[in-house]
N, C-alpha and C. Protein backbone atom coordinates (compact mmCIF):
# COMPACT_ATOMS: atom_id res chain seq x y z
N UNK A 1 0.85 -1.18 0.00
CA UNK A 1 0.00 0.00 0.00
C UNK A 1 0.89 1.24 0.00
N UNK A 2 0.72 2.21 -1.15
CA UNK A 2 1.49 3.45 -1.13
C UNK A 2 0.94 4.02 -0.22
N UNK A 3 1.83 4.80 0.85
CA UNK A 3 1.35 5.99 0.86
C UNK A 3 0.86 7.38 0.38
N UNK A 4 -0.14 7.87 0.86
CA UNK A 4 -0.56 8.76 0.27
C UNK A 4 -1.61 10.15 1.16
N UNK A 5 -1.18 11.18 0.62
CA UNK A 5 -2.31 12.08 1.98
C UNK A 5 -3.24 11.34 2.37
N UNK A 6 -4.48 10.88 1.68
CA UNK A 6 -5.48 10.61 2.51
C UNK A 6 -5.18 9.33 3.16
N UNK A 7 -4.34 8.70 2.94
CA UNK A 7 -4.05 7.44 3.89
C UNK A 7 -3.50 7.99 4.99
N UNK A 8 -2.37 8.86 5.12
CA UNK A 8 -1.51 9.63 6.29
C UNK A 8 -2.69 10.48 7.31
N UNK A 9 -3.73 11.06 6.76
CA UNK A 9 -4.81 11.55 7.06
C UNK A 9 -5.30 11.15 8.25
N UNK A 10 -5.95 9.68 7.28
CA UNK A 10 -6.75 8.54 8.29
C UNK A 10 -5.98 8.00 9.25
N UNK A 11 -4.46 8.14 8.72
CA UNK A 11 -3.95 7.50 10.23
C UNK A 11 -3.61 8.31 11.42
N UNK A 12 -3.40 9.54 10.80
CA UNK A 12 -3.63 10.96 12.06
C UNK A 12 -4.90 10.74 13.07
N UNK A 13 -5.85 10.55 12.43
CA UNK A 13 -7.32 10.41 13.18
C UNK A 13 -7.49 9.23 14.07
N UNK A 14 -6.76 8.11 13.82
CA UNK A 14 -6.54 7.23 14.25
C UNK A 14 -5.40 6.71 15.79
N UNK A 15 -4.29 6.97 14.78
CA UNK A 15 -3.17 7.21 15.52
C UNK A 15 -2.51 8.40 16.62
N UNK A 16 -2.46 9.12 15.80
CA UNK A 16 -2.41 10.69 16.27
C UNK A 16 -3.38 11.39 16.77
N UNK A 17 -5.04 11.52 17.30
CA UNK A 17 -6.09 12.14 17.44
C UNK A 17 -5.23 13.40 17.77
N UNK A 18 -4.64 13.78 18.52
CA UNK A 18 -4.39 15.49 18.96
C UNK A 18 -4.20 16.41 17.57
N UNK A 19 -3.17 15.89 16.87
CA UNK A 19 -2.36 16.46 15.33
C UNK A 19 -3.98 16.58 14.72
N UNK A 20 -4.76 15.53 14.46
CA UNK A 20 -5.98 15.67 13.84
C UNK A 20 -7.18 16.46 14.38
N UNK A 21 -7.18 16.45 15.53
CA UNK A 21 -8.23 17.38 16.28
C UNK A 21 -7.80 18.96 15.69
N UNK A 22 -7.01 19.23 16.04
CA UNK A 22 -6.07 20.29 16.02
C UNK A 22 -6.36 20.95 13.96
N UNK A 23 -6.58 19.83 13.22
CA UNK A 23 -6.48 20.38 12.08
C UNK A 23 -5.43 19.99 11.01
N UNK A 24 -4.49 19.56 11.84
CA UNK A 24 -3.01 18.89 10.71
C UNK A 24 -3.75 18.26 9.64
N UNK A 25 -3.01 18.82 8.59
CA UNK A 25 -3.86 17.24 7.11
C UNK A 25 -2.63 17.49 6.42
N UNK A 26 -2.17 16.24 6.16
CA UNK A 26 -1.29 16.21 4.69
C UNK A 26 -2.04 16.56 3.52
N UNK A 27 -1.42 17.78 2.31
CA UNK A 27 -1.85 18.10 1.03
C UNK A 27 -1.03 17.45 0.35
N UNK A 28 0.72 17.28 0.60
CA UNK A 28 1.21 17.17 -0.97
C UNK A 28 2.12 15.80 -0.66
N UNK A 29 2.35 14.77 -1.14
CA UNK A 29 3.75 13.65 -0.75
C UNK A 29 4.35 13.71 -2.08
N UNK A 30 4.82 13.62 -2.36
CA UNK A 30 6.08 12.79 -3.61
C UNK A 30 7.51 12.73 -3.13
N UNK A 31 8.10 12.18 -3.93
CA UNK A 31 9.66 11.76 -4.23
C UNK A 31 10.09 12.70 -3.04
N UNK A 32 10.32 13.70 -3.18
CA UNK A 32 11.00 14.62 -2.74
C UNK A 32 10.35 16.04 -1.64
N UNK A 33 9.31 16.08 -1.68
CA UNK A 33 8.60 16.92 -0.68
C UNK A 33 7.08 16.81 0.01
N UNK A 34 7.16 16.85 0.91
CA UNK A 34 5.66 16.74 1.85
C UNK A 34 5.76 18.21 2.25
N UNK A 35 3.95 18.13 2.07
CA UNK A 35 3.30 20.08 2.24
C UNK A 35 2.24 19.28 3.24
N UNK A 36 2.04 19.53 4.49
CA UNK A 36 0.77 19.84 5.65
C UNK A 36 0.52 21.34 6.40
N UNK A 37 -0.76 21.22 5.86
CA UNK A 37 -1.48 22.45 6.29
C UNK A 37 -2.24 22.18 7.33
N UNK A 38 -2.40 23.85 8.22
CA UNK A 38 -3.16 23.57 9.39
C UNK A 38 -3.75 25.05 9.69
N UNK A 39 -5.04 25.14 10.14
CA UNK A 39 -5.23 26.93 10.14
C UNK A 39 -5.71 26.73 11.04
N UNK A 40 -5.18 27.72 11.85
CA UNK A 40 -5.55 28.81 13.16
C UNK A 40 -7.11 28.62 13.21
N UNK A 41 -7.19 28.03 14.42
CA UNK A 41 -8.60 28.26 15.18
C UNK A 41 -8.80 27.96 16.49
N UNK A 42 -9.83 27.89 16.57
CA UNK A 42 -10.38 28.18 18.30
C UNK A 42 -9.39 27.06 18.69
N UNK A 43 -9.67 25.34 18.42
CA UNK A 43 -9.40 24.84 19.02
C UNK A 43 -7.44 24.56 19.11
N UNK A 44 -7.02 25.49 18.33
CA UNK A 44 -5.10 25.42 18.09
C UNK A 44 -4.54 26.34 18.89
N UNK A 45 -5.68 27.19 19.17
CA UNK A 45 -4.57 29.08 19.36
C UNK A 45 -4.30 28.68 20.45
N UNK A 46 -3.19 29.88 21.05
CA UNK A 46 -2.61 30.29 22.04
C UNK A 46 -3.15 31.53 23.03
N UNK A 47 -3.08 31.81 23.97
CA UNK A 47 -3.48 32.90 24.80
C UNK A 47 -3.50 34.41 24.12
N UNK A 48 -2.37 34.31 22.99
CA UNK A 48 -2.00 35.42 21.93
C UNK A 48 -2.84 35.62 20.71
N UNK A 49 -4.10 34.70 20.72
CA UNK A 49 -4.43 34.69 19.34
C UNK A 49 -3.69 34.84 18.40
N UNK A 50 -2.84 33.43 18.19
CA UNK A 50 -1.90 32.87 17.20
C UNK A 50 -1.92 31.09 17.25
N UNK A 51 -1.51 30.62 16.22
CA UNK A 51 -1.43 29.58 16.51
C UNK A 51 -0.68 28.63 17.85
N UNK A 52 -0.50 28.01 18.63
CA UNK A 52 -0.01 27.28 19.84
C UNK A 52 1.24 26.37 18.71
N UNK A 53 2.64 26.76 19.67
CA UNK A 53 3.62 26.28 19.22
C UNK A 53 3.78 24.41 18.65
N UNK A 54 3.16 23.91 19.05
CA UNK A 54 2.82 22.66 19.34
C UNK A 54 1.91 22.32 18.20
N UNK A 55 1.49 23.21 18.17
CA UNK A 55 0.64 22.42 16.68
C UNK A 55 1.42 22.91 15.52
N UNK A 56 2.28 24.09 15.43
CA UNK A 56 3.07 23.81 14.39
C UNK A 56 3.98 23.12 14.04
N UNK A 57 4.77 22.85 16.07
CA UNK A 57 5.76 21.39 15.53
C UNK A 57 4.79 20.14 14.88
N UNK A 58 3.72 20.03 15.67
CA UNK A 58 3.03 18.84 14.88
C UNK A 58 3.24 18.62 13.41
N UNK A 59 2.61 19.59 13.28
CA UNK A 59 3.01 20.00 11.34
C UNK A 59 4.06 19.95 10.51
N UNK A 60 4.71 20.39 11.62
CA UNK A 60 6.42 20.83 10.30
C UNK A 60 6.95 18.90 10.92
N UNK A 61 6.93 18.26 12.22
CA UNK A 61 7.30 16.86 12.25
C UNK A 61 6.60 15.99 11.04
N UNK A 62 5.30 15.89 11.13
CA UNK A 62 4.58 15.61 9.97
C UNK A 62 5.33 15.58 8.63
N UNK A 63 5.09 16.69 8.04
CA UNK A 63 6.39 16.60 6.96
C UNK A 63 7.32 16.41 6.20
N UNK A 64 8.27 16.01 7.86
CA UNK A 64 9.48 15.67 7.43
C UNK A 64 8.88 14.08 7.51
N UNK A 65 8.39 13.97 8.80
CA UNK A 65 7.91 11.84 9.07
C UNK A 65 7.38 11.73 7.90
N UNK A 66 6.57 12.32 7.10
CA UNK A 66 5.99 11.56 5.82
C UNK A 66 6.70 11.20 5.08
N UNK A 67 7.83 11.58 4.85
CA UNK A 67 9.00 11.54 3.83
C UNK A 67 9.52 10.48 4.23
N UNK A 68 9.93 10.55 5.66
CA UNK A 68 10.88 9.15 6.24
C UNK A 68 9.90 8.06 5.95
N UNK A 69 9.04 7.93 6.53
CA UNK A 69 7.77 6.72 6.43
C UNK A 69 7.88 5.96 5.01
N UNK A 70 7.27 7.39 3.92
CA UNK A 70 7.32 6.88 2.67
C UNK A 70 8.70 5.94 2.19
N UNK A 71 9.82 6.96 2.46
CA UNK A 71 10.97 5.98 2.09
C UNK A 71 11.21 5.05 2.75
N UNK A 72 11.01 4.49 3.64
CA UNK A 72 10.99 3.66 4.16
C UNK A 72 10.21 2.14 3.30
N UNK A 73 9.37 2.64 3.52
CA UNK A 73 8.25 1.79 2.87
C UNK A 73 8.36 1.32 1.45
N UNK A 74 9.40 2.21 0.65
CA UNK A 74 9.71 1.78 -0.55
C UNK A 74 10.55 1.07 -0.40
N UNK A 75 11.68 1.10 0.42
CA UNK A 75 12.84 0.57 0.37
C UNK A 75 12.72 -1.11 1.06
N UNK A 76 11.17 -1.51 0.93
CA UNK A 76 10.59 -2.84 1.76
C UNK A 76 11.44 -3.87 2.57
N UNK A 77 12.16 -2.83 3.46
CA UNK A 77 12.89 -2.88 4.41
C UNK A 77 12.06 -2.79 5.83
N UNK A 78 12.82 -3.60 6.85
CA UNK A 78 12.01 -3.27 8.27
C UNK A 78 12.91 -2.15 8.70
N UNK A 79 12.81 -0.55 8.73
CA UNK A 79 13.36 -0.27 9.45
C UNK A 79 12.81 1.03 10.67
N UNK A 80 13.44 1.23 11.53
CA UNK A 80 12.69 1.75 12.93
C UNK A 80 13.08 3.17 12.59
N UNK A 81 12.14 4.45 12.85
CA UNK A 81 12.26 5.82 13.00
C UNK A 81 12.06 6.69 14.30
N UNK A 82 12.58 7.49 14.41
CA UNK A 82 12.61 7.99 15.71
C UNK A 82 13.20 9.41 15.63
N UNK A 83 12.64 10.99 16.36
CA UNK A 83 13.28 12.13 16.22
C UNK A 83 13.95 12.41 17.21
N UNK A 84 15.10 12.52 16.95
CA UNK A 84 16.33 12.60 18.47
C UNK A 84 16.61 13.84 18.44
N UNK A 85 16.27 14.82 18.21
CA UNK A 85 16.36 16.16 18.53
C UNK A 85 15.57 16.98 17.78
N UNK A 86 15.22 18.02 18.08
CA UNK A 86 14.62 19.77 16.95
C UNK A 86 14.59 20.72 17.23
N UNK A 87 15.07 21.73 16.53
CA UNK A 87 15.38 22.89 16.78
C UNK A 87 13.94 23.50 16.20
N UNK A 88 13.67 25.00 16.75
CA UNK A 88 12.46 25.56 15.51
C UNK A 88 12.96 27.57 16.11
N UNK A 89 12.39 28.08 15.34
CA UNK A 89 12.67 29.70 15.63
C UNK A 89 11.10 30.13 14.82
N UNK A 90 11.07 30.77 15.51
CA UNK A 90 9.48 31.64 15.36
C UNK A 90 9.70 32.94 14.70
N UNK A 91 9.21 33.41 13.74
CA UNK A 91 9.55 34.64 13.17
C UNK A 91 8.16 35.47 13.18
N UNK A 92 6.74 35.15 13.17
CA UNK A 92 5.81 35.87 12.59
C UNK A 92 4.65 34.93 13.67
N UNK A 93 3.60 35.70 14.19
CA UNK A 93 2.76 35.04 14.62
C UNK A 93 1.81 34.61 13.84
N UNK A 94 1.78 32.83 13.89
CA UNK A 94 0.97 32.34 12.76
C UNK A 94 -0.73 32.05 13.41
N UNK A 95 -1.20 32.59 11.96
CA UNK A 95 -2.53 32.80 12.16
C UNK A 95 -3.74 32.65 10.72
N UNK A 96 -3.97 32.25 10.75
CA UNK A 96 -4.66 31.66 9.19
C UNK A 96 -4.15 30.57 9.03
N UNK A 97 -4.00 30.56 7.40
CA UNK A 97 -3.65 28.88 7.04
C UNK A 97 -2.35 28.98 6.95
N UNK A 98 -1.57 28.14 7.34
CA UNK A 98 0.36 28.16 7.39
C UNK A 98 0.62 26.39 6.84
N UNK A 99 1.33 26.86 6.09
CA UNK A 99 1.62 25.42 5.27
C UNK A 99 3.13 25.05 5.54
N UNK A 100 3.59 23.99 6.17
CA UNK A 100 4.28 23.57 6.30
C UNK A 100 4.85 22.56 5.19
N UNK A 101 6.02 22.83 4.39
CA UNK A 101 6.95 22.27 3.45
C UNK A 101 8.13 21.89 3.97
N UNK A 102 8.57 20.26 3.79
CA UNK A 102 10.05 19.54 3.44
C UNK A 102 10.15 19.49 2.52
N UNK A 103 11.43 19.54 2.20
CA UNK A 103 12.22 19.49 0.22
C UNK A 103 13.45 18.82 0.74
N UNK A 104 13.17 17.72 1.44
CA UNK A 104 14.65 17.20 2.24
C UNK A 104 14.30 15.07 1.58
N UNK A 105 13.15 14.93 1.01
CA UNK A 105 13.33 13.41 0.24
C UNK A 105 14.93 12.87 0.00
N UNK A 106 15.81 13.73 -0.79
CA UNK A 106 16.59 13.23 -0.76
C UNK A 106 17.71 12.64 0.06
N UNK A 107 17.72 13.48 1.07
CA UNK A 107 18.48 13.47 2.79
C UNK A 107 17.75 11.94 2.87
N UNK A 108 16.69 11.63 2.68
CA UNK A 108 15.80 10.53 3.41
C UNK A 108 16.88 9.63 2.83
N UNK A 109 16.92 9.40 1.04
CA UNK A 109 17.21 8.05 -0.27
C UNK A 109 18.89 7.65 0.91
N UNK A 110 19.40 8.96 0.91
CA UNK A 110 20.62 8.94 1.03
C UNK A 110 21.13 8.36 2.47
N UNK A 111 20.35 8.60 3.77
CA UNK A 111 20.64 8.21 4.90
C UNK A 111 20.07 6.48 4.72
N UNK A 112 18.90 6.76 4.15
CA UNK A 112 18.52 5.21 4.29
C UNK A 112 19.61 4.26 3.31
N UNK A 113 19.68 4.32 2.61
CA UNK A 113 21.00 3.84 1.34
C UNK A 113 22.26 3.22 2.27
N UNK A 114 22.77 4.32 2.70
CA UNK A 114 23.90 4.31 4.04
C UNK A 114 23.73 3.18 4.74
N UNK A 115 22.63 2.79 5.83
CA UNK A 115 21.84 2.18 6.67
C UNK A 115 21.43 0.92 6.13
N UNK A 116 21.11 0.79 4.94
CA UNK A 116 20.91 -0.40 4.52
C UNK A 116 22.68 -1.10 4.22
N UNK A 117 23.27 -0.19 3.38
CA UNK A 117 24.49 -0.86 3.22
C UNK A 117 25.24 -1.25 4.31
N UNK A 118 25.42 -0.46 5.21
CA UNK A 118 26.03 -0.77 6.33
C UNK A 118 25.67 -1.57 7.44
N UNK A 119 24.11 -1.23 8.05
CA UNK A 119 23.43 -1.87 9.06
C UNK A 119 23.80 -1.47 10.10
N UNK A 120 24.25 -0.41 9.77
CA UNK A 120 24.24 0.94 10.93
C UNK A 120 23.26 2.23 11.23
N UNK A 121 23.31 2.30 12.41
CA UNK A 121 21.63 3.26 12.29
C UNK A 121 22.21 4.98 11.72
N UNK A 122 21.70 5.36 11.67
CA UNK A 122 22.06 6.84 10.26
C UNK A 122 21.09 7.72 11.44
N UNK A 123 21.59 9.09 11.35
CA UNK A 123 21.12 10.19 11.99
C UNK A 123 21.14 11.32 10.81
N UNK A 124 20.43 12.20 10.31
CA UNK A 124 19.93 13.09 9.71
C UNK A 124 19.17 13.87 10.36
N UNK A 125 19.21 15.09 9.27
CA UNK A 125 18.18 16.46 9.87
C UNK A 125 17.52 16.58 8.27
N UNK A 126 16.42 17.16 8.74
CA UNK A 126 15.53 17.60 7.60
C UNK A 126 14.70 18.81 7.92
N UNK A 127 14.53 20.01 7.69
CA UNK A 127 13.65 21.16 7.47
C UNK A 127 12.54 21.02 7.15
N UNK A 128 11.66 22.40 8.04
CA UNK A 128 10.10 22.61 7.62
C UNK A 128 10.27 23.80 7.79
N UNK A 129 9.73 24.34 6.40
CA UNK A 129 9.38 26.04 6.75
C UNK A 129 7.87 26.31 6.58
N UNK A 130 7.44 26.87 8.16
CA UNK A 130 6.10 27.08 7.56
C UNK A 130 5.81 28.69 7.23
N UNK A 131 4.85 28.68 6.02
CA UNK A 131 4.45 29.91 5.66
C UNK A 131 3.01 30.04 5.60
N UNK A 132 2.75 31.57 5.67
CA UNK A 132 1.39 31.68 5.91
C UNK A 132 1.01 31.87 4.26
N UNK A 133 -0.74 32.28 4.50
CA UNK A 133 -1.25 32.89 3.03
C UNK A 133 -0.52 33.97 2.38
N UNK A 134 0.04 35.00 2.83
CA UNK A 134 0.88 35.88 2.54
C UNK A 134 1.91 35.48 1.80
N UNK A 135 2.67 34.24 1.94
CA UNK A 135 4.21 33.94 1.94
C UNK A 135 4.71 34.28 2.49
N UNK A 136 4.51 34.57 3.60
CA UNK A 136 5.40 34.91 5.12
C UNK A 136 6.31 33.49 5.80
N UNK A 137 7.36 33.68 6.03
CA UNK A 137 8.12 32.90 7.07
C UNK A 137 7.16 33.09 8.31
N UNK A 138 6.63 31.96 9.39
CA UNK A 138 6.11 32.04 10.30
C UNK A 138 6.83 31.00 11.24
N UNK A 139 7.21 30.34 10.82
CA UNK A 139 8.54 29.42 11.74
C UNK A 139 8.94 28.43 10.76
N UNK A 140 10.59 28.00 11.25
CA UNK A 140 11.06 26.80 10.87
C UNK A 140 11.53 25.76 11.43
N UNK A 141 11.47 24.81 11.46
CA UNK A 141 11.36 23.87 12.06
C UNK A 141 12.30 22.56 11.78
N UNK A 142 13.61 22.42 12.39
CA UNK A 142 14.87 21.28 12.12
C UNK A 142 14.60 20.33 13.10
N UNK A 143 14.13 19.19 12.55
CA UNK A 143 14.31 17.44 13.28
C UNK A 143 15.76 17.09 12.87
N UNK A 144 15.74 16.47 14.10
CA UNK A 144 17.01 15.11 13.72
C UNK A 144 16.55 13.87 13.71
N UNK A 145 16.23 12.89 12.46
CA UNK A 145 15.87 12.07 12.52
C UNK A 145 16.90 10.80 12.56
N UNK A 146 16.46 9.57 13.03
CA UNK A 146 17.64 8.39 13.66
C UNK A 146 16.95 7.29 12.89
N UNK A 147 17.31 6.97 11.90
CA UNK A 147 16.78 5.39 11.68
C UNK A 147 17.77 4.28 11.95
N UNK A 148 16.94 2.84 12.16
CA UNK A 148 18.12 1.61 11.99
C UNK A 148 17.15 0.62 11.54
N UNK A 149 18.15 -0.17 10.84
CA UNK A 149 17.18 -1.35 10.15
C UNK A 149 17.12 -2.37 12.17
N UNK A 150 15.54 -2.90 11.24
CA UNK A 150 15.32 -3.98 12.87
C UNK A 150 15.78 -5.43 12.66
């Protein structure tokens, strides 16, 4: 079974209920980039009327995990994922719809590649920048992701 938004979707609702309550939805997967959107509302904001920091990490993690997941899953390999660190910086208080984009697929081919050849677990980082309707920077968001084959 490929992955695909509305499969990642259903498993938010499932798996994840908070990310899904909250509004997270995957729009875009391919090869090379995952886009999840999430807009500002009653049940996300913060005391600031802005979005709550936490639901944008949700989002920008999202993202980047769709990418790992997917490659994963191609590479019909067993192998285990996990985020061992993230950095994020806030630039703009987000409020409306803010779309969170990775363009880091390839970081994924390349750590997993490594990991398979070796059978050593691989550590990577991958980016999310989210932007609002404007094209505003509203935060970005660096995971360190850890895979190892099981």
């Amino acid at each position: 079974m490929k992955l695909s938004p509305k499969k990642l979707n259903s498993f938010l609702m499932f798996k994840l209920p908070s990310a899904w309550l909250s509004g997270v939805r995957v729009k875009h997967l391919d090869q090379t980039e995952c886009q999840v959107k999430v807009k500002h509302s009653w049940i996300n904001q913060n005391p600031f009327n802005s979005m709550y920091f936490a639901v944008q990490a949700m989002a920008a993690e999202l993202s980047t995990g769709a990418l790992v997941m997917s490659k994963i899953q191609q590479s019909n390999k067993k192998v285990s994922m996990l985020v061992a660190q993230n950095k994020s910086v806030f630039s703009k208080k987000a409020t409306g719809k803010i779309s969170f984009t990775c363009y880091d697929g390839n970081v994924v081919n390349e750590a997993l590649t490594r990991a398979i050849a070796t059978g050593e677990g691989q550590t990577f980082w991958m980016k999310s920048i989210g932007i609002n309707e404007k094209g505003e920077d509203v935060s970005t968001f660096e995971f360190e992701w850890s895979i190892k084959l099981k």
